[in-house]
Protein backbone atom coordinates (compact mmCIF):
# COMPACT_ATOMS: atom_id res chain seq x y z
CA UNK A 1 36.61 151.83 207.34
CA UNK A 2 39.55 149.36 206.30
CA UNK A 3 40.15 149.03 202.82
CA UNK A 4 38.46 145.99 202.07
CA UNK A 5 40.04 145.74 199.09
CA UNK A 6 43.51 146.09 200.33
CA UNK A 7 42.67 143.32 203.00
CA UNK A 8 41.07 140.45 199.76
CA UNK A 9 44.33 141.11 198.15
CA UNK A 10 46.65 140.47 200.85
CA UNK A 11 44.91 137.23 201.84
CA UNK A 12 44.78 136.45 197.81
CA UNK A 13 48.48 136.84 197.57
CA UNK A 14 49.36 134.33 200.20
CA UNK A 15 46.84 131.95 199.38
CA UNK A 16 48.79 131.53 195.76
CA UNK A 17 52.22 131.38 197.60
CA UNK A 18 50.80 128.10 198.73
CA UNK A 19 48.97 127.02 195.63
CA UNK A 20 52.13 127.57 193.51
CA UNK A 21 53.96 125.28 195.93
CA UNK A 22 50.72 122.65 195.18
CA UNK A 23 50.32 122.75 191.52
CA UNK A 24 53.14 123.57 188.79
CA UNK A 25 52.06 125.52 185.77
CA UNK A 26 52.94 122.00 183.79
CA UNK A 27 50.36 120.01 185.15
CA UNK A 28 47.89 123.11 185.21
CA UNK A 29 48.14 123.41 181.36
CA UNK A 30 47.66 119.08 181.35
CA UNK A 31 44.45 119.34 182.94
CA UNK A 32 43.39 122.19 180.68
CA UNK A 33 43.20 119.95 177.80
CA UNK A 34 40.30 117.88 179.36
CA UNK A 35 37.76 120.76 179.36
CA UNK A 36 35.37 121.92 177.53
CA UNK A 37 35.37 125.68 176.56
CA UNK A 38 33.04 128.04 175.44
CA UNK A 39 33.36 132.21 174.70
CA UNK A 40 31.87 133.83 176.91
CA UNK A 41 32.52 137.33 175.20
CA UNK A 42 30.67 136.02 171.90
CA UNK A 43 28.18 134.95 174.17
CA UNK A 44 27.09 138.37 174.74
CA UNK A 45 28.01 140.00 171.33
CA UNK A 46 25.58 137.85 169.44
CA UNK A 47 22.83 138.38 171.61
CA UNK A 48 20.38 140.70 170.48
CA UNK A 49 18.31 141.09 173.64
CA UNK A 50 19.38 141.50 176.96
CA UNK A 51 22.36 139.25 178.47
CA UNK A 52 22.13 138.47 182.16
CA UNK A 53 25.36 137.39 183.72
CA UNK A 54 23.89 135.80 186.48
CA UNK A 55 26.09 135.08 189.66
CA UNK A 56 26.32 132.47 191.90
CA UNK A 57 27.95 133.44 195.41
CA UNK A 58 27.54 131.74 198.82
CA UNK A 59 28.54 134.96 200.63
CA UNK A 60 29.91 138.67 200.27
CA UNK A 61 31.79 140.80 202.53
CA UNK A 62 28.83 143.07 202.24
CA UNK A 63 25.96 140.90 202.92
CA UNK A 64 27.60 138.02 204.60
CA UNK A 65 26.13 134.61 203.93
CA UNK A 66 23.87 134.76 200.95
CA UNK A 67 22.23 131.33 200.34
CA UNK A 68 22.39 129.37 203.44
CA UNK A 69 21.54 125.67 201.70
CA UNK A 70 23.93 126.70 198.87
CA UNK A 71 24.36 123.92 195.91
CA UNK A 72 26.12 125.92 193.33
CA UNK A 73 24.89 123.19 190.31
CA UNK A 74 20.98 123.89 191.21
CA UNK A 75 21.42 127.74 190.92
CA UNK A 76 23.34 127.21 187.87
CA UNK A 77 20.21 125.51 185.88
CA UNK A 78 18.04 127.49 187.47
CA UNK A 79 19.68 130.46 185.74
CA UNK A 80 20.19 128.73 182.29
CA UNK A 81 16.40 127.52 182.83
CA UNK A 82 15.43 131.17 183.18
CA UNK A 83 17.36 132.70 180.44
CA UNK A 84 20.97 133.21 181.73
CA UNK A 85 23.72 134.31 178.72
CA UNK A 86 26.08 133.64 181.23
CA UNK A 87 27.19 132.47 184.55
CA UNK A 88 29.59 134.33 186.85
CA UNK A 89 31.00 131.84 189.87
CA UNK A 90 32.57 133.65 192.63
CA UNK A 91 35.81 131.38 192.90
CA UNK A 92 37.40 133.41 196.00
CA UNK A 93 37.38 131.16 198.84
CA UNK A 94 38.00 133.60 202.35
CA UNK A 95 36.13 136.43 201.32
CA UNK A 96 33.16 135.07 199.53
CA UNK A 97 33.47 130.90 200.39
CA UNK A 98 33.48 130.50 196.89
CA UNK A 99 35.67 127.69 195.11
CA UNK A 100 37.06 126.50 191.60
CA UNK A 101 35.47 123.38 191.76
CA UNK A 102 32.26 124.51 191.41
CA UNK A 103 32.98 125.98 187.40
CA UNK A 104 34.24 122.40 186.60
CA UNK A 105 31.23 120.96 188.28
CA UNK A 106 28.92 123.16 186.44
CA UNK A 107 30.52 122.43 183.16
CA UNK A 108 30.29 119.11 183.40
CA UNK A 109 26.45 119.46 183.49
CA UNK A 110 25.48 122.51 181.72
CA UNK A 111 26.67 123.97 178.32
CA UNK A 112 27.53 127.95 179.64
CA UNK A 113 30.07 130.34 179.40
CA UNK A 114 31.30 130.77 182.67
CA UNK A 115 33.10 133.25 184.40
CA UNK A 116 35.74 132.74 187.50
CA UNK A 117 34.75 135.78 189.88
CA UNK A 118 38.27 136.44 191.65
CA UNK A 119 40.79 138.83 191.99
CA UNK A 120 43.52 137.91 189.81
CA UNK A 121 46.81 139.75 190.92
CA UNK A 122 49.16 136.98 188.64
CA UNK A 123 49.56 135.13 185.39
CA UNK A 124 49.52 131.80 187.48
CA UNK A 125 45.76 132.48 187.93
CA UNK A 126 45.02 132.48 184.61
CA UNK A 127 46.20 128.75 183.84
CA UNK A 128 44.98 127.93 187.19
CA UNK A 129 41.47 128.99 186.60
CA UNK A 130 41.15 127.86 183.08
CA UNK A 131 42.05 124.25 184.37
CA UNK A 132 38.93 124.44 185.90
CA UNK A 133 37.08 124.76 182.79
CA UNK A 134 36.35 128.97 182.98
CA UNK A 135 35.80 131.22 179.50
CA UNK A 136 36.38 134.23 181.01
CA UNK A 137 38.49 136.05 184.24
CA UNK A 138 38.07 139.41 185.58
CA UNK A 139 40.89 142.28 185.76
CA UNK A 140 39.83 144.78 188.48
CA UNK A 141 41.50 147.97 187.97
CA UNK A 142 41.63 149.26 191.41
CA UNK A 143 43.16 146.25 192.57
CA UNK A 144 46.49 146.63 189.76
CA UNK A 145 48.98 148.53 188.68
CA UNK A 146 49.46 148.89 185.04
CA UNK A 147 51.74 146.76 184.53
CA UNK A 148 50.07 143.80 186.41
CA UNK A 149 47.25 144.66 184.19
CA UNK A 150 48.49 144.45 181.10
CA UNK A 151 50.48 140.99 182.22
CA UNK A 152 47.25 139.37 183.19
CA UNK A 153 45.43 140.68 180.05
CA UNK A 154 47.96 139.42 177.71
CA UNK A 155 48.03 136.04 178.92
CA UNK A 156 44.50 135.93 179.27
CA UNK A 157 44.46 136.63 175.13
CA UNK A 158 47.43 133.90 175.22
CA UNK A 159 45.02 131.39 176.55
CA UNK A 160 41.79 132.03 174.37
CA UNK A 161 39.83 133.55 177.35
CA UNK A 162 37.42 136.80 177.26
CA UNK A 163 37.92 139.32 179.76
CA UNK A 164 35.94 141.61 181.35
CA UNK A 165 38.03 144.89 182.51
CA UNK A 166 36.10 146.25 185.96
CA UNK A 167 36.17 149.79 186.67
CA UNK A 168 34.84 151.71 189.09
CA UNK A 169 35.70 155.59 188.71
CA UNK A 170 36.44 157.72 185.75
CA UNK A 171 39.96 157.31 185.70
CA UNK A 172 40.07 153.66 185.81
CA UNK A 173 37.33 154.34 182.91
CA UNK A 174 40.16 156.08 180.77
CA UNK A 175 42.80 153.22 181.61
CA UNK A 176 40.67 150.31 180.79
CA UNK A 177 40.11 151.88 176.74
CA UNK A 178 43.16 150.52 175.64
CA UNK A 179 42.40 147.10 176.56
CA UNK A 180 40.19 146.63 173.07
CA UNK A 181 39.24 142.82 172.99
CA UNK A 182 38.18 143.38 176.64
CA UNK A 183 34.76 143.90 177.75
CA UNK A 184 34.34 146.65 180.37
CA UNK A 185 32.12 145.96 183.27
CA UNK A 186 31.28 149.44 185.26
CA UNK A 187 30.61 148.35 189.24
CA UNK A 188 28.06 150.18 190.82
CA UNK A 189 30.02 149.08 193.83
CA UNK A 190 32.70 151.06 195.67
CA UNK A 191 35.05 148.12 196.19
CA UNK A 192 36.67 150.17 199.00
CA UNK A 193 33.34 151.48 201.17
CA UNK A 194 31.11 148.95 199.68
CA UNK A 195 28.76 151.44 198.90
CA UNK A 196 25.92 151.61 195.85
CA UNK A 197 25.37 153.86 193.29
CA UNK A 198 23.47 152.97 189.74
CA UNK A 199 24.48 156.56 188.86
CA UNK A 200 28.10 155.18 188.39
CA UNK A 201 27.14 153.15 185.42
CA UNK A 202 26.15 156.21 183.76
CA UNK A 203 28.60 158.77 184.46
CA UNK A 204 31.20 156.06 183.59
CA UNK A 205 29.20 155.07 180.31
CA UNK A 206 30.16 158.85 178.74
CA UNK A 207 33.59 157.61 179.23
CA UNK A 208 33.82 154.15 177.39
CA UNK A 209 31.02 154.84 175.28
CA UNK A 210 33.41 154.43 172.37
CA UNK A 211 34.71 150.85 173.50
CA UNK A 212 34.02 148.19 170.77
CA UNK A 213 33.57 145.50 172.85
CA UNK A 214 30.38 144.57 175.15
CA UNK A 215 29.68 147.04 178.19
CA UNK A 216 28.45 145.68 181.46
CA UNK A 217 26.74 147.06 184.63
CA UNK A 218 27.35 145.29 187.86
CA UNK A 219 26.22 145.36 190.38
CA UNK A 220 23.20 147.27 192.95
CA UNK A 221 20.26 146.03 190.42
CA UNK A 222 17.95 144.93 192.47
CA UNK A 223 14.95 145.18 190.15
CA UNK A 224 13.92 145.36 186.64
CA UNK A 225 12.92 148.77 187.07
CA UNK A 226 16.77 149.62 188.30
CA UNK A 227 17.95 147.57 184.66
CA UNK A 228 15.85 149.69 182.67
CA UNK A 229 16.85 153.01 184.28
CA UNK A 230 20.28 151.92 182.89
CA UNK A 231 19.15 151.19 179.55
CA UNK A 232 17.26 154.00 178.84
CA UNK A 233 19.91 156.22 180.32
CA UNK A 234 23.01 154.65 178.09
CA UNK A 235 21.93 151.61 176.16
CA UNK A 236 23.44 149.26 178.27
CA UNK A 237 22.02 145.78 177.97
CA UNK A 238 24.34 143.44 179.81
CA UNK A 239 23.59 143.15 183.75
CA UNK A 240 25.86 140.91 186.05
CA UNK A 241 23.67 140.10 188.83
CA UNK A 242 23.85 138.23 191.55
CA UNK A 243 22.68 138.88 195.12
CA UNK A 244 18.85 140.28 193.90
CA UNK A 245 18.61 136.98 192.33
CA UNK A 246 20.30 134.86 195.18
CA UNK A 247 17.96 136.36 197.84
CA UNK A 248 14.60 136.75 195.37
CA UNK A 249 11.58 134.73 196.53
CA UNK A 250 11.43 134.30 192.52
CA UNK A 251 14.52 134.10 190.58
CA UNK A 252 12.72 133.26 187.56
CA UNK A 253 10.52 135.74 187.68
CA UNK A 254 12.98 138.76 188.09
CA UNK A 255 14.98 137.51 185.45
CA UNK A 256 12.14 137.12 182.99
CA UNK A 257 11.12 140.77 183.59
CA UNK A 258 15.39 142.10 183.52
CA UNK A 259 15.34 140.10 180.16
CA UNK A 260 12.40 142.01 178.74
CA UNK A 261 13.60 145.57 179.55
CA UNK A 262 14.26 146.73 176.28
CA UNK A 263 11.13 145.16 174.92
């Protein structure tokens, strides 16, 4: 199988060669003073039950097209309706037809920390994305070097954003410690095969167990049931879901019972 992975990045790099050329980092950081902000990692912290992350995705390489009458501001309430913490809005545009605009246009309606869903591979992302009105951005692990890491990170803190640090293996586990005012979200999801495994929330878990900051599963939870196999297992309470919700008959009603887990 081609590395999937490999093949998102490459398109992601030369999509910003041609945003860079659109939008100077000057007029980025103008617009970013007409949004409104919210933190998305006290969010989380400060909840005492469980935190859904819920996502909102047209499409995945996995499962192709996802929602096929897709309006990105009525699955947002409907997840703040039904108990959302937090929003995560795939902003990746070949890959998963997802767009920018739609965390401004949510913002402008709906008072929720959002997160922009990408793969961010430079700095320029992070101004670029926060002019758009997100709280938080994602550093994926297996698609950085250290160095690129720790860049991104930095000026993630520079701008007042949380981030969530995704791992996927054990060693990416052990990397992702030192990045303290992080959250660490464990994917269930083999970003290079695509393939599922819960169990990888709780191998990982032994791992970052120590990490201040709040742990996530993504990821392969398709029902309650799958949630509270995770919380009973490691005490995880923080779920970023997205496709069981996006294809349920009853949104509402899976999120109600993920939300009661630990009750």
């Amino acid at each position: 199988m081609t590395n999937i992975l490999e093949n998102i990045i490459t398109n992601k790099k030369n999509s910003l060669e041609r945003i860079k050329k659109e939008k100077s980092l000057d007029t980025l950081e103008k617009n970013i003073k007409g949004q409104i902000f919210f933190n998305f990692k006290e969010a989380i912290q400060k909840n005492n039950d469980v935190s859904l992350i819920a996502e909102i995705k047209k499409a995945s390489p996995s499962a192709g097209i996802l929602v096929n009458r897709f309006n990105h501001l009525d699955i947002a309430k409907m997840y703040v309706d039904n108990g959302a913490t937090c929003l995560s809005v795939l902003t990746e545009e070949k890959h998963f037809l997802g767009k920018l605009d739609y965390i401004q246009d949510i913002k402008k309606q709906i008072k929720v920390p959002i997160l922009a869903k990408d793969f961010f591979i430079d700095p320029f992302q992070i101004a670029l994305s926060k002019s758009y009105g997100c709280d938080c951005i994602l550093i994926i692990i297996a698609a950085l070097n250290g160095a690129q890491a720790d860049e991104i990170y930095s000026e993630a803190l520079k701008h007042n954003l949380s981030v969530i640090v995704e791992v996927h293996d054990q060693k990416e586990a052990e990397a992702a410690l030192k990045f303290d005012r992080a959250l660490i979200g464990i994917n269930n999801r083999n970003l290079k095969t695509l393939e599922v495994s819960l169990n990888n929330t709780i191998s990982i878990f032994e791992v970052i167990k120590t990490h201040k900051g709040p742990i996530i599963s993504e990821s392969g939870i398709k029902t309650a049931d799958d949630a509270k196999y995770i919380y009973e297992k490691t005490g995880i309470k923080n779920f970023l879901i997205g496709e069981s919700l996006l294809k349920s008959d009853n949104p509402g009603e899976l999120m109600n019972k993920l939300i009661q887990i630990n009750q």
